[in-house]
N, C-alpha and C. Protein backbone atom coordinates (compact mmCIF):
# COMPACT_ATOMS: atom_id res chain seq x y z
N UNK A 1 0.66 14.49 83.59
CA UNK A 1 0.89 14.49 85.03
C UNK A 1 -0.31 13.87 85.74
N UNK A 2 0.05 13.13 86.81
CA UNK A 2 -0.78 12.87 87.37
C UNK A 2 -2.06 13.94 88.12
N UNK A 3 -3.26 13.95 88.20
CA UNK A 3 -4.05 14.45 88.92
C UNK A 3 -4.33 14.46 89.90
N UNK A 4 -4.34 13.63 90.74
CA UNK A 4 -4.24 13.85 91.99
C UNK A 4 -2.84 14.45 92.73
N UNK A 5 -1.51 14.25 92.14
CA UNK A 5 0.10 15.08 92.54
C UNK A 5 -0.22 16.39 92.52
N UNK A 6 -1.17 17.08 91.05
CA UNK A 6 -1.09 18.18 91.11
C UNK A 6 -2.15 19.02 92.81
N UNK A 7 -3.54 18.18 92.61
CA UNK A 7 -3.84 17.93 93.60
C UNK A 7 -3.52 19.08 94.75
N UNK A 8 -2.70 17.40 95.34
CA UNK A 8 -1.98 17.49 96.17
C UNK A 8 -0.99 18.84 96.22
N UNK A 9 -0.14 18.79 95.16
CA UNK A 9 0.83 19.97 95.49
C UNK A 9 -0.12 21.33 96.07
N UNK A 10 -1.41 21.53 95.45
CA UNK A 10 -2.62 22.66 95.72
C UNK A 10 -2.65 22.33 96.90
N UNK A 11 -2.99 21.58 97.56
CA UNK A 11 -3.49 21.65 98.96
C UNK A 11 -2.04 21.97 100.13
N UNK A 12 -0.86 21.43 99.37
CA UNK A 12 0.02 22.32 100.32
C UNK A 12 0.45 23.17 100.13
N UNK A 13 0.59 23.71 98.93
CA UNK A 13 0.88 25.08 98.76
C UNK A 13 -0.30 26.28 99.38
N UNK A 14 -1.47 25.51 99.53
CA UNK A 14 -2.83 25.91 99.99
C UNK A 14 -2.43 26.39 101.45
N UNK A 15 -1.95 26.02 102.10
CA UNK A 15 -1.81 25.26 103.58
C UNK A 15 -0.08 26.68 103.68
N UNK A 16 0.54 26.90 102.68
CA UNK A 16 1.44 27.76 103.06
C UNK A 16 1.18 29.29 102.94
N UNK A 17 0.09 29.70 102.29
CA UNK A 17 -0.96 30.37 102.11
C UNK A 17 -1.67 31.05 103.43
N UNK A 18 -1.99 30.01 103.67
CA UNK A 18 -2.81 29.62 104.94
C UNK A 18 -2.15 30.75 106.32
N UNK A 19 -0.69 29.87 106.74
CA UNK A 19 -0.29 30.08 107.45
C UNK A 19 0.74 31.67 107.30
N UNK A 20 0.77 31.64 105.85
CA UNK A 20 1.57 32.96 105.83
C UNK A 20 0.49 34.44 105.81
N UNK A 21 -0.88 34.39 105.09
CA UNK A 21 -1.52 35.77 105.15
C UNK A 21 -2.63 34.96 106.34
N UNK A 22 -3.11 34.26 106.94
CA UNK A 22 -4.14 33.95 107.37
C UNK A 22 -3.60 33.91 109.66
N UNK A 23 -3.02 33.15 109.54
CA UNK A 23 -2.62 32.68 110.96
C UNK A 23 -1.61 33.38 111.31
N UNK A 24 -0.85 34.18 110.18
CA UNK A 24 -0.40 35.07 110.83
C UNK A 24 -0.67 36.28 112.17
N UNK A 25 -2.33 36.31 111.94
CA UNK A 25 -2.86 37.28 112.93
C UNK A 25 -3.60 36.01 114.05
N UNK A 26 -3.42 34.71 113.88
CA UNK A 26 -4.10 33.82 114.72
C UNK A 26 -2.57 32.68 115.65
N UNK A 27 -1.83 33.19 116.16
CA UNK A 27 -0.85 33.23 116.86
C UNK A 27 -0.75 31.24 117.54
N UNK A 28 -2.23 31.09 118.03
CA UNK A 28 -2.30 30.19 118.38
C UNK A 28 -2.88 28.81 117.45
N UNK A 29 -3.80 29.17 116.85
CA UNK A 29 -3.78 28.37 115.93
C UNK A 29 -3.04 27.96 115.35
N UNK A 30 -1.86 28.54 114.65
CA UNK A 30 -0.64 28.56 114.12
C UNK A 30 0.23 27.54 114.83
N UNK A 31 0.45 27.79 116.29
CA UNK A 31 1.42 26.68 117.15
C UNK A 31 0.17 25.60 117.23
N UNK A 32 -0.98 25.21 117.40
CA UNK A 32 -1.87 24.66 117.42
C UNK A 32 -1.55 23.58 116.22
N UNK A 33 -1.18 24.00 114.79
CA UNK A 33 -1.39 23.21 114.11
C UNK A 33 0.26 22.87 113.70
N UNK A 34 1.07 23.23 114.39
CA UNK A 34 2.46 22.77 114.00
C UNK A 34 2.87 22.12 114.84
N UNK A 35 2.62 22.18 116.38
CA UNK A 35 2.25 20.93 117.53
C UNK A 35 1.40 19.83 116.82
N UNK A 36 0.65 19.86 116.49
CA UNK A 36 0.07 18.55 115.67
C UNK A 36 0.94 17.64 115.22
N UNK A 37 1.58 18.97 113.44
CA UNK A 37 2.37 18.12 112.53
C UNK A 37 3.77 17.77 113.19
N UNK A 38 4.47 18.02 114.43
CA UNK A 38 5.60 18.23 114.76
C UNK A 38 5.77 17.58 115.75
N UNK A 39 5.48 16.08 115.81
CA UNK A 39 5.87 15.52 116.72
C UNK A 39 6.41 13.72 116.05
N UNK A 40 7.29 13.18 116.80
CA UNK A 40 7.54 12.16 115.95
C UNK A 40 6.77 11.48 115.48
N UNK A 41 5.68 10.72 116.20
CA UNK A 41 5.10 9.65 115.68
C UNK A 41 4.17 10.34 114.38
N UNK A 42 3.66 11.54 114.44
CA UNK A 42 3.30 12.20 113.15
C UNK A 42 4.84 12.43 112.52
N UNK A 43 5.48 12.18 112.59
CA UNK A 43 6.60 12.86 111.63
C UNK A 43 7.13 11.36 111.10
N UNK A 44 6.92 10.13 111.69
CA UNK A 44 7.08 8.64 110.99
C UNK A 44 6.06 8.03 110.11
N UNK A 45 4.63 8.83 110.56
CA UNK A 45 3.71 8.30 109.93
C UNK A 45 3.64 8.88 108.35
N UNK A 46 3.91 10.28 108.57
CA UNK A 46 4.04 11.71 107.04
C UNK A 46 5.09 10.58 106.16
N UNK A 47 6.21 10.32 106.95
CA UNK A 47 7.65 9.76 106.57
C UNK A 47 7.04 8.34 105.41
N UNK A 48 6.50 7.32 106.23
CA UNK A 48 6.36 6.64 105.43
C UNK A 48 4.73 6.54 104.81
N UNK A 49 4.03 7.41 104.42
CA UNK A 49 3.32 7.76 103.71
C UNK A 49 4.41 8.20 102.34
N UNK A 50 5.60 9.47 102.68
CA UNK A 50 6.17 10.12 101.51
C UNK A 50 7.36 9.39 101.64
N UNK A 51 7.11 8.01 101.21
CA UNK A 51 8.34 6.91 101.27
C UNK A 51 9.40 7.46 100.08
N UNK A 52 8.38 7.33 99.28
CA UNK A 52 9.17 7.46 97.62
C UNK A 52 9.63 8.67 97.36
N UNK A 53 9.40 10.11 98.83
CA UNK A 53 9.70 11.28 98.06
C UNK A 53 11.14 11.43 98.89
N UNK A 54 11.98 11.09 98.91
CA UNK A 54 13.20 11.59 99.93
C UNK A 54 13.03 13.08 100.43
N UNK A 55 13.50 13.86 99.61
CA UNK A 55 13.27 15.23 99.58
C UNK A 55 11.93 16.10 100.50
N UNK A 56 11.09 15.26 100.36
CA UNK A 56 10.08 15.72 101.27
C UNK A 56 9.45 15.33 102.60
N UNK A 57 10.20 14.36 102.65
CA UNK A 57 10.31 13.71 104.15
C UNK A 57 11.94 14.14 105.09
N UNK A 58 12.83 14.93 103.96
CA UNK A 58 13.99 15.74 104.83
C UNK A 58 13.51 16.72 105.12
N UNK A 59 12.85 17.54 104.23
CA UNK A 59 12.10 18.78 104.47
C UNK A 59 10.93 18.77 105.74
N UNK A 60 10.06 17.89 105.73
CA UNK A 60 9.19 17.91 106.95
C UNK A 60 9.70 17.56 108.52
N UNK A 61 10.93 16.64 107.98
CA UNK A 61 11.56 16.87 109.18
C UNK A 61 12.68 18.13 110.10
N UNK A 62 12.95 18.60 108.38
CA UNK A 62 13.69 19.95 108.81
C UNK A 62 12.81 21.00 108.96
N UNK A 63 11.82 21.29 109.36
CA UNK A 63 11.11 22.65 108.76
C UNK A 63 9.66 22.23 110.04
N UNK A 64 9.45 22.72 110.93
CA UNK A 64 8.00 22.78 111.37
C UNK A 64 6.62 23.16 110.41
N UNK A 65 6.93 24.55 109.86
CA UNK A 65 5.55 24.92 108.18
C UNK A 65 5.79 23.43 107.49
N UNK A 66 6.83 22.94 106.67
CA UNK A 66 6.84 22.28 106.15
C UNK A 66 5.87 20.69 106.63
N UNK A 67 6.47 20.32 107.67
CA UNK A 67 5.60 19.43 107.72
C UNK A 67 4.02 19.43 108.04
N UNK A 68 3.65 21.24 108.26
CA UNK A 68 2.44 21.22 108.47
C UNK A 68 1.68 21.17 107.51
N UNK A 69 2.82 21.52 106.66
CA UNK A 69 2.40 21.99 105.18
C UNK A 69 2.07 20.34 104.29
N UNK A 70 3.21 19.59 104.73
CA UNK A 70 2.65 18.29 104.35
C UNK A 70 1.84 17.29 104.82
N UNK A 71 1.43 17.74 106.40
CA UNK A 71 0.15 17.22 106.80
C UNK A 71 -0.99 17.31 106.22
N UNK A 72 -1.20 18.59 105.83
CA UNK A 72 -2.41 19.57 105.57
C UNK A 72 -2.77 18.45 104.19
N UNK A 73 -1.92 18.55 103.52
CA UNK A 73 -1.88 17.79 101.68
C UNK A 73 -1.95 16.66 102.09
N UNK A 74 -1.35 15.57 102.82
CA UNK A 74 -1.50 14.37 103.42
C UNK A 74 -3.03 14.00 103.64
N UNK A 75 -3.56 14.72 104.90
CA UNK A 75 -4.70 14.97 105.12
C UNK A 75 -6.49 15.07 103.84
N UNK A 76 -5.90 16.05 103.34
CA UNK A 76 -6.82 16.47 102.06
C UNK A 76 -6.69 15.57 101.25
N UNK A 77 -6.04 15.02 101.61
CA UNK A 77 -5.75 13.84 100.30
C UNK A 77 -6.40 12.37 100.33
N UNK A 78 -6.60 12.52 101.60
CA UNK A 78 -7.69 11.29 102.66
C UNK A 78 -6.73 9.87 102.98
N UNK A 79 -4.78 10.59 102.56
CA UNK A 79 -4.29 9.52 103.12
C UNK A 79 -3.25 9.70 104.51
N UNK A 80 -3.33 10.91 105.64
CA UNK A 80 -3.50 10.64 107.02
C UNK A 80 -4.76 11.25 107.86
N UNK A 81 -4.63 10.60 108.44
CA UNK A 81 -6.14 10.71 109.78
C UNK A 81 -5.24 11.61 110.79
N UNK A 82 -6.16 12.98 111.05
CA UNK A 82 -5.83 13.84 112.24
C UNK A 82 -7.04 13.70 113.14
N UNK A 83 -6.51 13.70 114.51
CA UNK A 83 -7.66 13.25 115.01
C UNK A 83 -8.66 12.63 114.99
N UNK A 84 -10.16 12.83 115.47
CA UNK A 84 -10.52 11.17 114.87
C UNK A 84 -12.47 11.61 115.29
N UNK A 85 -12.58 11.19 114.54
CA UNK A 85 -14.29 11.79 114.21
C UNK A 85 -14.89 10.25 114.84
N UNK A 86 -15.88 10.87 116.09
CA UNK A 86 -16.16 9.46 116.53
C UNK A 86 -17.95 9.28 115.75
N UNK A 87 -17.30 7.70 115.19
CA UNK A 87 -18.65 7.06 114.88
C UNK A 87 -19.31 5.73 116.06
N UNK A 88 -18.93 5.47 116.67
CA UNK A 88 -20.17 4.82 117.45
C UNK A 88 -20.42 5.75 118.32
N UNK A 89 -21.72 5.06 119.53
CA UNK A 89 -22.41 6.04 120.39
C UNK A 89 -21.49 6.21 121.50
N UNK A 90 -20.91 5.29 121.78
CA UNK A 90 -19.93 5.52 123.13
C UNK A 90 -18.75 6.53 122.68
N UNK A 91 -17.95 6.35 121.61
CA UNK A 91 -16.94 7.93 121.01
C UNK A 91 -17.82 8.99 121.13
N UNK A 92 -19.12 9.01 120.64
CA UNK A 92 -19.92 10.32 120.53
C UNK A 92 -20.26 11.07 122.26
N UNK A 93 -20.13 10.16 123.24
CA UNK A 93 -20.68 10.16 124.37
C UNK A 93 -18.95 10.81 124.62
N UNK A 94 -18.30 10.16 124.46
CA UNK A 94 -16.55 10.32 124.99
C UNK A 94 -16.75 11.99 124.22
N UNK A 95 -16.73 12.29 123.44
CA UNK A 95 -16.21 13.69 122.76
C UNK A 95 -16.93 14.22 123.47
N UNK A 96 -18.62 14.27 123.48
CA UNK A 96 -19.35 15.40 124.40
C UNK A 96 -18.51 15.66 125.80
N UNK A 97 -18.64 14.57 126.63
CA UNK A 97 -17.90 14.90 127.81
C UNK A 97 -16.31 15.55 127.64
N UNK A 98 -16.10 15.32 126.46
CA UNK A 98 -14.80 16.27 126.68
C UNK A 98 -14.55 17.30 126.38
N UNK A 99 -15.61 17.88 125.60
CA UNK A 99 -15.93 18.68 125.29
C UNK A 99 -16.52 20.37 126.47
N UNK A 100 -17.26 19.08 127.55
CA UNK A 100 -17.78 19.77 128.49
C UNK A 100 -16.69 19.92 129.37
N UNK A 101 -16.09 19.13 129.81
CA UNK A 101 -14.44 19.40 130.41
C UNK A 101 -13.83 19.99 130.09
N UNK A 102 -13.89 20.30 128.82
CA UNK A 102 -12.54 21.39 128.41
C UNK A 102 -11.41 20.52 127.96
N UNK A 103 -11.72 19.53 127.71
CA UNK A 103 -10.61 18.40 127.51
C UNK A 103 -10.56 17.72 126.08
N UNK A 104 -10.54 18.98 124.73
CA UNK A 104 -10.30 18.46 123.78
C UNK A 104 -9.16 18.37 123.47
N UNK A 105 -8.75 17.62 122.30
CA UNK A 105 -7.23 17.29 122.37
C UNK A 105 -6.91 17.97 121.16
N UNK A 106 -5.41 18.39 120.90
CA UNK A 106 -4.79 19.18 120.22
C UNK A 106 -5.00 18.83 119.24
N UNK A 107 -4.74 17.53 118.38
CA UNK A 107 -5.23 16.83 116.92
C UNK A 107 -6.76 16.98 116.75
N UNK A 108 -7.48 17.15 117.98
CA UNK A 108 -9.01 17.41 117.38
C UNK A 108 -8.85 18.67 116.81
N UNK A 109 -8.40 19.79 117.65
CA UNK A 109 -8.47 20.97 117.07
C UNK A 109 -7.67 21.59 115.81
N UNK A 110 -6.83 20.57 116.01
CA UNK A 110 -6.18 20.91 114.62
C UNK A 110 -7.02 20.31 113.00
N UNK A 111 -7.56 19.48 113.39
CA UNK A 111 -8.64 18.85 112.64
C UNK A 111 -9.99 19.76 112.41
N UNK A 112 -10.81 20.72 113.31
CA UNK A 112 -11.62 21.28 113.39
C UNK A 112 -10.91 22.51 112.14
N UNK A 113 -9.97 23.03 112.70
CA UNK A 113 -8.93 24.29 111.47
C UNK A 113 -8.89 23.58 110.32
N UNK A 114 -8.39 22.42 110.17
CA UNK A 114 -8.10 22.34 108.90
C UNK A 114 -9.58 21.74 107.76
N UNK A 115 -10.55 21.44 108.73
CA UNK A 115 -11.47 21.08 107.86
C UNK A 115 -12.86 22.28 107.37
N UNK A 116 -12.10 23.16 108.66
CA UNK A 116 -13.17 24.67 108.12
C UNK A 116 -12.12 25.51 106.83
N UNK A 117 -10.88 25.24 106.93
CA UNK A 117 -9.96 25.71 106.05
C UNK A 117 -10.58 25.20 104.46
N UNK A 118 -10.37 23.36 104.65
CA UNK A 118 -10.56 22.82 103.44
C UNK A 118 -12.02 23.53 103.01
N UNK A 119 -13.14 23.23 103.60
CA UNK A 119 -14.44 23.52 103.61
C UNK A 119 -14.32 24.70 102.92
N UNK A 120 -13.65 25.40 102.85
CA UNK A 120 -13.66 26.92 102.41
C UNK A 120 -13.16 27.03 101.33
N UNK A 121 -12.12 25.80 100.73
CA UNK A 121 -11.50 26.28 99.63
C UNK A 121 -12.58 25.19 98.51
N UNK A 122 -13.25 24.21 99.25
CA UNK A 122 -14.25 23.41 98.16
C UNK A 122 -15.78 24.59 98.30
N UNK A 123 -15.82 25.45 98.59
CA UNK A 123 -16.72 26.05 98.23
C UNK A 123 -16.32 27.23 97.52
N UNK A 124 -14.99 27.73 97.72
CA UNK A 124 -14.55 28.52 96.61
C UNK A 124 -14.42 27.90 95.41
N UNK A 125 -14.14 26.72 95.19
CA UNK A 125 -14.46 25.57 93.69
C UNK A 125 -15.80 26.02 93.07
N UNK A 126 -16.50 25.49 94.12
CA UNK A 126 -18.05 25.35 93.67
C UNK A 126 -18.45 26.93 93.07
N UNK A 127 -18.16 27.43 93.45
CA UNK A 127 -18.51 29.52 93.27
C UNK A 127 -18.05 29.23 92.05
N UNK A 128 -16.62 29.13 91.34
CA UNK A 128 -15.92 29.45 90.43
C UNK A 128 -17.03 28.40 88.89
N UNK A 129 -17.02 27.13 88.99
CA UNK A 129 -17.84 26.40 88.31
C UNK A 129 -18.55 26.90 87.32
């Protein structure tokens, strides 16, 4: 089998985990990160990323978890971009001020969850080693 599929299947099964003992008590985070995965143009982009999987591009479209669930693995996988980590000085200047506004955007924050999420499960790796 491939290594990276299995991977992958870990990080969304990771991600259903997640949302079933974890965000269960975090109400908003939860709609936070299914507003993300649950909107079309994320639901065309998941789509033809999982060209070749039929089955899992009916499922993300039928299912809100599901496609969060296949964001999350999408994501970890380093083949979709949630939100967007600014590298020059003028993005860095744009995020502070929006920051100070109160004007971060929903894909940032869903990006901030899922990378303290991941962060957590590559240091549970590292422990186990």
């Amino acid at each position: 089998a491939n290594p990276v599929s299995i991977l992958q299947r870990a990080y969304h099964e990771a991600m259903h985990a997640f949302f079933s003992n974890i965000l269960a008590h975090s109400p908003d985070a939860k709609a936070l990160l299914l507003r993300t995965f649950n909107t079309p143009a994320m639901h065309e982009r998941m789509a033809a990323i999982l060209k070749d999987s039929p089955d899992a591009v009916a499922a993300l479209r039928a299912d809100p978890e599901e496609a969060a669930a296949y964001g999350y693995q999408l994501w970890a996988a380093g083949l979709l971009t949630v939100g967007k980590t600014p590298q020059t000085f003028f993005e860095k200047v744009q995020r502070f001020l929006s920051k100070v506004f109160g004007m971060v955007r929903d894909s940032d924050k869903a990006l901030a969850i899922m990378t303290s999420f991941h962060d957590g499960l590559s240091s549970a790796r590292r422990v186990r080693r």
